[in-house]
PDB file of N, CA and C in Angstrom:
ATOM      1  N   UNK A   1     141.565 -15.123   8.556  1.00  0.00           N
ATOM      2  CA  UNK A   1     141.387 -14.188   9.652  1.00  0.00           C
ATOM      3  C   UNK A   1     142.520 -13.167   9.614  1.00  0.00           C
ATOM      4  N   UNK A   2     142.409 -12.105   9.708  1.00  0.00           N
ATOM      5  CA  UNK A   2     143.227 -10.777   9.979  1.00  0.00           C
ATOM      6  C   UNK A   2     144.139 -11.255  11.196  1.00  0.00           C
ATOM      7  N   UNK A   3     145.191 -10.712  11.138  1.00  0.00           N
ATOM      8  CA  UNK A   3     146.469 -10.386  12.208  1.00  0.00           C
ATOM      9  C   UNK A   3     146.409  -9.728  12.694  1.00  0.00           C
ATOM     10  N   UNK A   4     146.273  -8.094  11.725  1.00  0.00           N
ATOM     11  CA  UNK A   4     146.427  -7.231  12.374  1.00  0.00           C
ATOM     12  C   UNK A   4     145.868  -6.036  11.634  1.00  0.00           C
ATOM     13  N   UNK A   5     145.724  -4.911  12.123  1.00  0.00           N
ATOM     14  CA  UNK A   5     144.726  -3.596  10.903  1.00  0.00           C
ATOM     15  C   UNK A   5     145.470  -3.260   9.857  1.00  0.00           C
ATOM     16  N   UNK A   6     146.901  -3.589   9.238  1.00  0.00           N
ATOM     17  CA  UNK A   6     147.416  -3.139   8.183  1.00  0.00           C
ATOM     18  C   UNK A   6     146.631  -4.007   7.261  1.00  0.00           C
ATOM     19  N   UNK A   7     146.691  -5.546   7.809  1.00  0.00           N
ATOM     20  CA  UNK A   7     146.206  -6.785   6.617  1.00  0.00           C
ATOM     21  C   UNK A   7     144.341  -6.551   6.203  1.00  0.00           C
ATOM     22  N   UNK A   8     143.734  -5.257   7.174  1.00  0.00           N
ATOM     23  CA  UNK A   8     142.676  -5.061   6.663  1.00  0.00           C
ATOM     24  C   UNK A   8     142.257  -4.504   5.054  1.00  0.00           C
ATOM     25  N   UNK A   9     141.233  -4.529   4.410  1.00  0.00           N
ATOM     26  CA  UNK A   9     141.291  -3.725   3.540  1.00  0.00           C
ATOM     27  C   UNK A   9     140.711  -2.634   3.256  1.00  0.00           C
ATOM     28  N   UNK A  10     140.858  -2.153   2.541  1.00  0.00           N
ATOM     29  CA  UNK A  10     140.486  -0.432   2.758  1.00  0.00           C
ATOM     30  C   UNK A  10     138.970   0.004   2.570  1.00  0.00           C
ATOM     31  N   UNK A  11     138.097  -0.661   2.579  1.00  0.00           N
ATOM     32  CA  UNK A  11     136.426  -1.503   2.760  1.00  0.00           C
ATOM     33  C   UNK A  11     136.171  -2.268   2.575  1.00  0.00           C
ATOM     34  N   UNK A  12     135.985  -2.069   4.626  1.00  0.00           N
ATOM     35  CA  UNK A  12     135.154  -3.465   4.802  1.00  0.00           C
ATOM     36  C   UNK A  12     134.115  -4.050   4.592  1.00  0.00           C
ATOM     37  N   UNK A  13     133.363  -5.343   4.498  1.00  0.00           N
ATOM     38  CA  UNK A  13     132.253  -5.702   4.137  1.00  0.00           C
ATOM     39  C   UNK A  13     131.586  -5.604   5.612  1.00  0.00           C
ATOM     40  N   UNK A  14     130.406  -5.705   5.932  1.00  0.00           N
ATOM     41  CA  UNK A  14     129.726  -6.012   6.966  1.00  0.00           C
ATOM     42  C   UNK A  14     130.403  -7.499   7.254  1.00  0.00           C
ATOM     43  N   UNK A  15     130.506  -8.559   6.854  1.00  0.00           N
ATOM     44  CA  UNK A  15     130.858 -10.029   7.092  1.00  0.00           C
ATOM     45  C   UNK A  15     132.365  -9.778   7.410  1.00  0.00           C
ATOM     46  N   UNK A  16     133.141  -8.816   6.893  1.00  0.00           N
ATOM     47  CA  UNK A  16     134.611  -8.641   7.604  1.00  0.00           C
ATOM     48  C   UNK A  16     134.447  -7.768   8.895  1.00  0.00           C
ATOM     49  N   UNK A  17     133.573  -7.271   9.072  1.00  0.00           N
ATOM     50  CA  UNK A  17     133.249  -6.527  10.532  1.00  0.00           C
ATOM     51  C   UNK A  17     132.919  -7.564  11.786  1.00  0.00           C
ATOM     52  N   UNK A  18     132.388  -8.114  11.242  1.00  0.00           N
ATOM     53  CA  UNK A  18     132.152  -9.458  11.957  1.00  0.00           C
ATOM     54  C   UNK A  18     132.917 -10.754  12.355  1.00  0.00           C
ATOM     55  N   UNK A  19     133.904 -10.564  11.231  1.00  0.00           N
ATOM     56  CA  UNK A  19     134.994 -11.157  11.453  1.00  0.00           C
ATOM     57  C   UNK A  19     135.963 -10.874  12.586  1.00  0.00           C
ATOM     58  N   UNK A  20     136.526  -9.589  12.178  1.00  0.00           N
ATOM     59  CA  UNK A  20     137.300  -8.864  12.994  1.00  0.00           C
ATOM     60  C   UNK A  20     137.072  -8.896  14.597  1.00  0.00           C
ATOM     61  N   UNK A  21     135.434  -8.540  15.156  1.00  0.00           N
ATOM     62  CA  UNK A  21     135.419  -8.677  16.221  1.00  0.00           C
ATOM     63  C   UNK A  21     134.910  -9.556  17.006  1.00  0.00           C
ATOM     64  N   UNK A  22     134.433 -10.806  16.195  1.00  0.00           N
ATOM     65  CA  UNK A  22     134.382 -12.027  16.858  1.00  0.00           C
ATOM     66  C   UNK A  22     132.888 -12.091  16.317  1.00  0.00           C
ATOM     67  N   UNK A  23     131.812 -11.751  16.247  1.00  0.00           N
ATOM     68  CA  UNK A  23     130.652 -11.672  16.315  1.00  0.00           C
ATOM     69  C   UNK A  23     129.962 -12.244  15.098  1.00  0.00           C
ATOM     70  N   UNK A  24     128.339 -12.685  15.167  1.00  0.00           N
ATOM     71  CA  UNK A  24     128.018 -13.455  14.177  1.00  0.00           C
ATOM     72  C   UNK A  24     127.458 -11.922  13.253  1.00  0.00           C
ATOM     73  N   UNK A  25     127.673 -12.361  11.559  1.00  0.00           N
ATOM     74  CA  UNK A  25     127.018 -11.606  11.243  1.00  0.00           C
ATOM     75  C   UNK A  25     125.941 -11.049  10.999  1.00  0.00           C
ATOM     76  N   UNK A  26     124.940 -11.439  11.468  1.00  0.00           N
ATOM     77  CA  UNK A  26     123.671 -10.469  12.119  1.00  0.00           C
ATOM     78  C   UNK A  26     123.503  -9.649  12.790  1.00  0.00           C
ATOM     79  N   UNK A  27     124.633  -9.792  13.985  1.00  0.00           N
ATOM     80  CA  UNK A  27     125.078  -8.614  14.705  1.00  0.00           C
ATOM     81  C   UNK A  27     125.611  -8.150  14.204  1.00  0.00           C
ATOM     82  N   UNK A  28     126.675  -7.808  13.062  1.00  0.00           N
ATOM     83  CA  UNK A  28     127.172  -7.170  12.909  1.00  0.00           C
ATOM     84  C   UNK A  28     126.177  -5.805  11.902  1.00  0.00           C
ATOM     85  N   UNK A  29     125.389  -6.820  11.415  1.00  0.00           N
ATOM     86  CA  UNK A  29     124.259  -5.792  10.624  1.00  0.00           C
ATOM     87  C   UNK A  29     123.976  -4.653  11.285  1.00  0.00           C
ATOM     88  N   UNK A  30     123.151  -5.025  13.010  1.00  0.00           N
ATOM     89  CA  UNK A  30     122.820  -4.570  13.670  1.00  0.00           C
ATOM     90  C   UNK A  30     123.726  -3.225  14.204  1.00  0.00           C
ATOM     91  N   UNK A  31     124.977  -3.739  14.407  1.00  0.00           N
ATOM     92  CA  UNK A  31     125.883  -2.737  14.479  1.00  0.00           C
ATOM     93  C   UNK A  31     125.667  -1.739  13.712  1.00  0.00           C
ATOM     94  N   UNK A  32     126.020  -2.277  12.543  1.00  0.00           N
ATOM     95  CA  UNK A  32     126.102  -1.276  10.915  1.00  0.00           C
ATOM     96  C   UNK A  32     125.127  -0.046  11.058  1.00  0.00           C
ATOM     97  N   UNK A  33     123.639  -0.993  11.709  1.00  0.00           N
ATOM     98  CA  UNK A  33     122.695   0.223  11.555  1.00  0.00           C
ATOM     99  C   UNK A  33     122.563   1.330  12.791  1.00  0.00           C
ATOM    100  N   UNK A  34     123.667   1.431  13.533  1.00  0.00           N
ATOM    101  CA  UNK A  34     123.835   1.955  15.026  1.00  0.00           C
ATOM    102  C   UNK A  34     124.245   3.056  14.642  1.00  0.00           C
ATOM    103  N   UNK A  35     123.202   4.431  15.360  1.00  0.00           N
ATOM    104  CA  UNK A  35     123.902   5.445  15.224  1.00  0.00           C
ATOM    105  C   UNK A  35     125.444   5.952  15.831  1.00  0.00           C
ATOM    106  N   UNK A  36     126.108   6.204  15.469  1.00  0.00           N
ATOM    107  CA  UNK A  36     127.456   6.612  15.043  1.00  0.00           C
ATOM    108  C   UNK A  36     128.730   5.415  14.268  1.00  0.00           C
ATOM    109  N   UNK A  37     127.813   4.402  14.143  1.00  0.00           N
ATOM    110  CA  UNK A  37     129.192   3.225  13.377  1.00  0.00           C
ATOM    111  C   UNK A  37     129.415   3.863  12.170  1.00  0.00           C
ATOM    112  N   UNK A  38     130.831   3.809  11.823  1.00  0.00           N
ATOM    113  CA  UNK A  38     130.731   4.408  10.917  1.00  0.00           C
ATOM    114  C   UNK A  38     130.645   3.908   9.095  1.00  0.00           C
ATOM    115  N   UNK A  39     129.745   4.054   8.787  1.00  0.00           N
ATOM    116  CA  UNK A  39     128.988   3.231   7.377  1.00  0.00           C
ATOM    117  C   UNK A  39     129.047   4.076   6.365  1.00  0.00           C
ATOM    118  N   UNK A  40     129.092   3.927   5.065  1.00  0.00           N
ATOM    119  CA  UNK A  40     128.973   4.275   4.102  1.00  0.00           C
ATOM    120  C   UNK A  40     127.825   3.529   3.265  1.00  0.00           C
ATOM    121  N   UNK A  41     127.340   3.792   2.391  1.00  0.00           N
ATOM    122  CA  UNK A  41     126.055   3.764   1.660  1.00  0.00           C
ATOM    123  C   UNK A  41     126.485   3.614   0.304  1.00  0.00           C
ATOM    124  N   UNK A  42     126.801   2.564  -0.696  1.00  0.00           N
ATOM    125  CA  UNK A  42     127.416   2.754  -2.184  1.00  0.00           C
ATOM    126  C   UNK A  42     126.417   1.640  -2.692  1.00  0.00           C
ATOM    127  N   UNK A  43     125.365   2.281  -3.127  1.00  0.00           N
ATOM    128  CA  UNK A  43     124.454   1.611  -3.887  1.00  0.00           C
ATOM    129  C   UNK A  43     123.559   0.726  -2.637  1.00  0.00           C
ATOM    130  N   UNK A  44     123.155  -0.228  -2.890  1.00  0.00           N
ATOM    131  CA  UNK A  44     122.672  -1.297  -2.196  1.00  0.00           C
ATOM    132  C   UNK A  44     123.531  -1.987  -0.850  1.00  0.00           C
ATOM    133  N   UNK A  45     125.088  -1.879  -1.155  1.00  0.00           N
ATOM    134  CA  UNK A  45     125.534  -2.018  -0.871  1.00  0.00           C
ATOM    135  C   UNK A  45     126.219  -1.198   0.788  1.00  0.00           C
ATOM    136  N   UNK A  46     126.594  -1.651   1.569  1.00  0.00           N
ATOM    137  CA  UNK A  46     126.877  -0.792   3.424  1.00  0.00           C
ATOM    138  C   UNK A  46     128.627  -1.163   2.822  1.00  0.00           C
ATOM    139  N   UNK A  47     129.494  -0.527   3.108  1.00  0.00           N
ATOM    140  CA  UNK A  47     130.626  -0.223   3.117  1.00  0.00           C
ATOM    141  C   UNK A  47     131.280   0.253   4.786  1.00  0.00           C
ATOM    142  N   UNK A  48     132.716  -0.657   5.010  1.00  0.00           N
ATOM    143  CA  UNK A  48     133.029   0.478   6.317  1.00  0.00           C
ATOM    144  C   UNK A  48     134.021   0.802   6.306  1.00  0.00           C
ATOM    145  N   UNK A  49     134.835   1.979   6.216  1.00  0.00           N
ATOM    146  CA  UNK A  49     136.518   2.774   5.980  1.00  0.00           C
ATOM    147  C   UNK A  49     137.215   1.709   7.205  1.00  0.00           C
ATOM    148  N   UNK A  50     138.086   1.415   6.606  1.00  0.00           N
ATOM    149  CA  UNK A  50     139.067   0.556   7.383  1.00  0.00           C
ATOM    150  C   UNK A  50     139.275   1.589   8.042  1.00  0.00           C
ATOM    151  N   UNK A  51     139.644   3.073   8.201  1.00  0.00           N
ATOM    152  CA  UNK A  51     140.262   3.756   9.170  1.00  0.00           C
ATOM    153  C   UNK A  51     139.422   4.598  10.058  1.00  0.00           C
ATOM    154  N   UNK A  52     138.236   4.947   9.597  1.00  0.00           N
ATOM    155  CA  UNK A  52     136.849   5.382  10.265  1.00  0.00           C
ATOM    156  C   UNK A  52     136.330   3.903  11.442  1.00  0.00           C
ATOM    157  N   UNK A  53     136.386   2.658  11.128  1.00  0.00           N
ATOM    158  CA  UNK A  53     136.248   1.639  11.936  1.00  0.00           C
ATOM    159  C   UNK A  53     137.591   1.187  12.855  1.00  0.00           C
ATOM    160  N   UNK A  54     138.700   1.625  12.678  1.00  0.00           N
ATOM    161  CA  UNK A  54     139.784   1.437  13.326  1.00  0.00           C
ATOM    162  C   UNK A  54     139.476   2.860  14.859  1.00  0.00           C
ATOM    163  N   UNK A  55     138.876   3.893  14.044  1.00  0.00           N
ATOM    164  CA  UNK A  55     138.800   5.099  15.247  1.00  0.00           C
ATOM    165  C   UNK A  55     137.432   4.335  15.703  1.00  0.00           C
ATOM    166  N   UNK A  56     136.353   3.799  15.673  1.00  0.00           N
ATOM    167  CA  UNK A  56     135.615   3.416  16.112  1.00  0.00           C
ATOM    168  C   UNK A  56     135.585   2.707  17.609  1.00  0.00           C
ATOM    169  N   UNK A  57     136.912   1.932  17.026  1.00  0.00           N
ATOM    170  CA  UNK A  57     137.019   0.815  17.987  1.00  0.00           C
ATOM    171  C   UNK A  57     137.884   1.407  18.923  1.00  0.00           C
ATOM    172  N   UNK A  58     138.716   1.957  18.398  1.00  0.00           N
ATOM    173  CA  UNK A  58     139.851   2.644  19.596  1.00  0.00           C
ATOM    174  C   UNK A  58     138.630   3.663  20.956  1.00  0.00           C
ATOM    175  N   UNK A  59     137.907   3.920  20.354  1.00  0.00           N
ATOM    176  CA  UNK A  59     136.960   4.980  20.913  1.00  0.00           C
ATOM    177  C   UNK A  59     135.962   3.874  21.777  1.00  0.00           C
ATOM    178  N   UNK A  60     135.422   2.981  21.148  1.00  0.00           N
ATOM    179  CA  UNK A  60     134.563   1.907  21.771  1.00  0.00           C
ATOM    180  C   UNK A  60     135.356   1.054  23.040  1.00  0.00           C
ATOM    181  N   UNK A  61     136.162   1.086  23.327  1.00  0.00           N
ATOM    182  CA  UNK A  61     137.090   0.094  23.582  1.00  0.00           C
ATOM    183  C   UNK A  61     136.608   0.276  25.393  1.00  0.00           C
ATOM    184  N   UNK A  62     137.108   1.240  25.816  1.00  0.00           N
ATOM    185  CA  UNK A  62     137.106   1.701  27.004  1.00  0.00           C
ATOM    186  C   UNK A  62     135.781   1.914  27.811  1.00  0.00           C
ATOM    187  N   UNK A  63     135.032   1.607  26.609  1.00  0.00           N
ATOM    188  CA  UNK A  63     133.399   1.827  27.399  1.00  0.00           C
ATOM    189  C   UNK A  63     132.705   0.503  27.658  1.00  0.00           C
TER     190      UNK A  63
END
């Protein structure tokens, strides 16, 4: 489990998204496919910028 956002890595998997905020990963899929999360697309593969998901959350937080 992460400490803290430095020990993140610089893309995340969907299953480390899920990690991070407690949630099972199915939800986190669900997330992934939410308009404005922020995702990347590399092949088959969903990707998420450790620092595009760090502004995510700072932004999500309060709502």
């Amino acid at each position: 489990m992460y400490k803290n956002y430095d020990e993140l890595p610089l893309m995340l998997s969907v299953h480390d998204v899920a990690e991070v905020l407690g949630i099972s990963k199915s939800n986190a899929y669900v997330l992934a496919k939410e308009k404005g999360f922020p995702t990347l697309k590399i092949g088959a593969r969903v990707v998420i910028p450790r620092d595009r998901f760090i502004e995510w959350i700072n932004k999500n937080v309060s709502k």
